[in-house]
Protein backbone atom coordinates (compact mmCIF):
# COMPACT_ATOMS: atom_id res chain seq x y z
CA UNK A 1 -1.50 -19.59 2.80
CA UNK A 2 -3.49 -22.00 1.11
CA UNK A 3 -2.11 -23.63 -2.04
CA UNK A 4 1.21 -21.28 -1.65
CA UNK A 5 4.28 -22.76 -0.21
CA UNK A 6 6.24 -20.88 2.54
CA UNK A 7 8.99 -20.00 -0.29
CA UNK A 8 6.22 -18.60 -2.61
CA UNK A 9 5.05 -16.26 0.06
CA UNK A 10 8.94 -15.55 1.40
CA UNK A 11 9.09 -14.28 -2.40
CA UNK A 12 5.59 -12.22 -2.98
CA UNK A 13 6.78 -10.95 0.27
CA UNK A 14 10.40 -10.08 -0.87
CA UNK A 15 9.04 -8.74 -4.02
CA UNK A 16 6.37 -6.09 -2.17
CA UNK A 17 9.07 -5.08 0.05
CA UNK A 18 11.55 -4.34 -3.06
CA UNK A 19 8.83 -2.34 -4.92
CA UNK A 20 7.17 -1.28 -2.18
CA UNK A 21 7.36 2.56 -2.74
CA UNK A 22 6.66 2.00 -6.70
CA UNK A 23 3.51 -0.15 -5.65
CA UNK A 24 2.22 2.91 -3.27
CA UNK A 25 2.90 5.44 -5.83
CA UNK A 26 1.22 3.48 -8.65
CA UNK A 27 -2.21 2.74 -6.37
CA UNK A 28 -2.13 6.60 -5.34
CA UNK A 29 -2.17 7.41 -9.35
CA UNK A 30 -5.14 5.08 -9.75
CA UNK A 31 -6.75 6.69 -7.02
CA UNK A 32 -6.16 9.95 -7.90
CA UNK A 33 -7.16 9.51 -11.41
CA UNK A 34 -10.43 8.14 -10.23
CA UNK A 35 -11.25 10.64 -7.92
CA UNK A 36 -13.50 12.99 -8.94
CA UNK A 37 -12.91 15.43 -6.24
CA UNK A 38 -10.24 17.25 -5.17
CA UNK A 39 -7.42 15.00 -4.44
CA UNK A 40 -5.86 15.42 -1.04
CA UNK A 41 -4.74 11.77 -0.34
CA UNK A 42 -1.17 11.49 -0.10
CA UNK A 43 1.19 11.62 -2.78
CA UNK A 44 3.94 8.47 -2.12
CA UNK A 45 4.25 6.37 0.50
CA UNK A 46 6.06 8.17 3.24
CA UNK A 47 3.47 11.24 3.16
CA UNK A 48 1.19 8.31 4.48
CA UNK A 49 2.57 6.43 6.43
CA UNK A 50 4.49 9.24 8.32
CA UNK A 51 1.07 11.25 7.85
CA UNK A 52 1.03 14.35 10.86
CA UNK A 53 -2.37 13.57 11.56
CA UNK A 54 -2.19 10.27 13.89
CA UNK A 55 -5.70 9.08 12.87
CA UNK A 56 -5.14 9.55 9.58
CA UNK A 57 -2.07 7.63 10.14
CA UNK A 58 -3.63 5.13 11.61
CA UNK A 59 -5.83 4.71 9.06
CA UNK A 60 -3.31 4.51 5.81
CA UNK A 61 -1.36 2.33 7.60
CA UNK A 62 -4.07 -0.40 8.22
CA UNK A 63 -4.89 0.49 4.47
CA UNK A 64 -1.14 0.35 3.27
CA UNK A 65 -1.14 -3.19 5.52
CA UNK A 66 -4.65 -4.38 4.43
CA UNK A 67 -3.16 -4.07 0.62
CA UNK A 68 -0.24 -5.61 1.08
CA UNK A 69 -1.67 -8.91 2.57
CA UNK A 70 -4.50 -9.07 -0.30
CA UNK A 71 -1.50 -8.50 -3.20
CA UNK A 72 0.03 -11.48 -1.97
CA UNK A 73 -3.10 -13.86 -1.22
């Protein structure tokens, strides 16, 4: 990453992964509080990512992933 040395990102990395499922549930309260409609988005982490629908898994997954990556740029 530009600007970032490999330890900086080895730590934003390490720090995601440590607070990963606190991070989910706090971007799903944001969400939900947002929403104006009824809320059937996922609740924590594991309802999306092990979501029964496989497109819908698909989809918070590349979400989840997409996240991730822009939280530590």
């Amino acid at each position: 990453m530009p600007g970032h040395t490999q330890q900086q990102t080895r730590d934003a990395i390490q720090l995601v992964e440590e607070n990963f499922d606190n991070l989910y549930r706090d971007c799903a309260l944001m969400s939900a509080v947002t929403n104006t409609g009824q809320n059937d988005e996922p609740r924590n982490f594991q309802e999306a990512w092990y979501h029964q629908n496989k497109e819908k898994r698909q989809n918070w997954r590349v979400a989840i992933r997409k996240e991730i990556k822009d939280m530590i740029r």
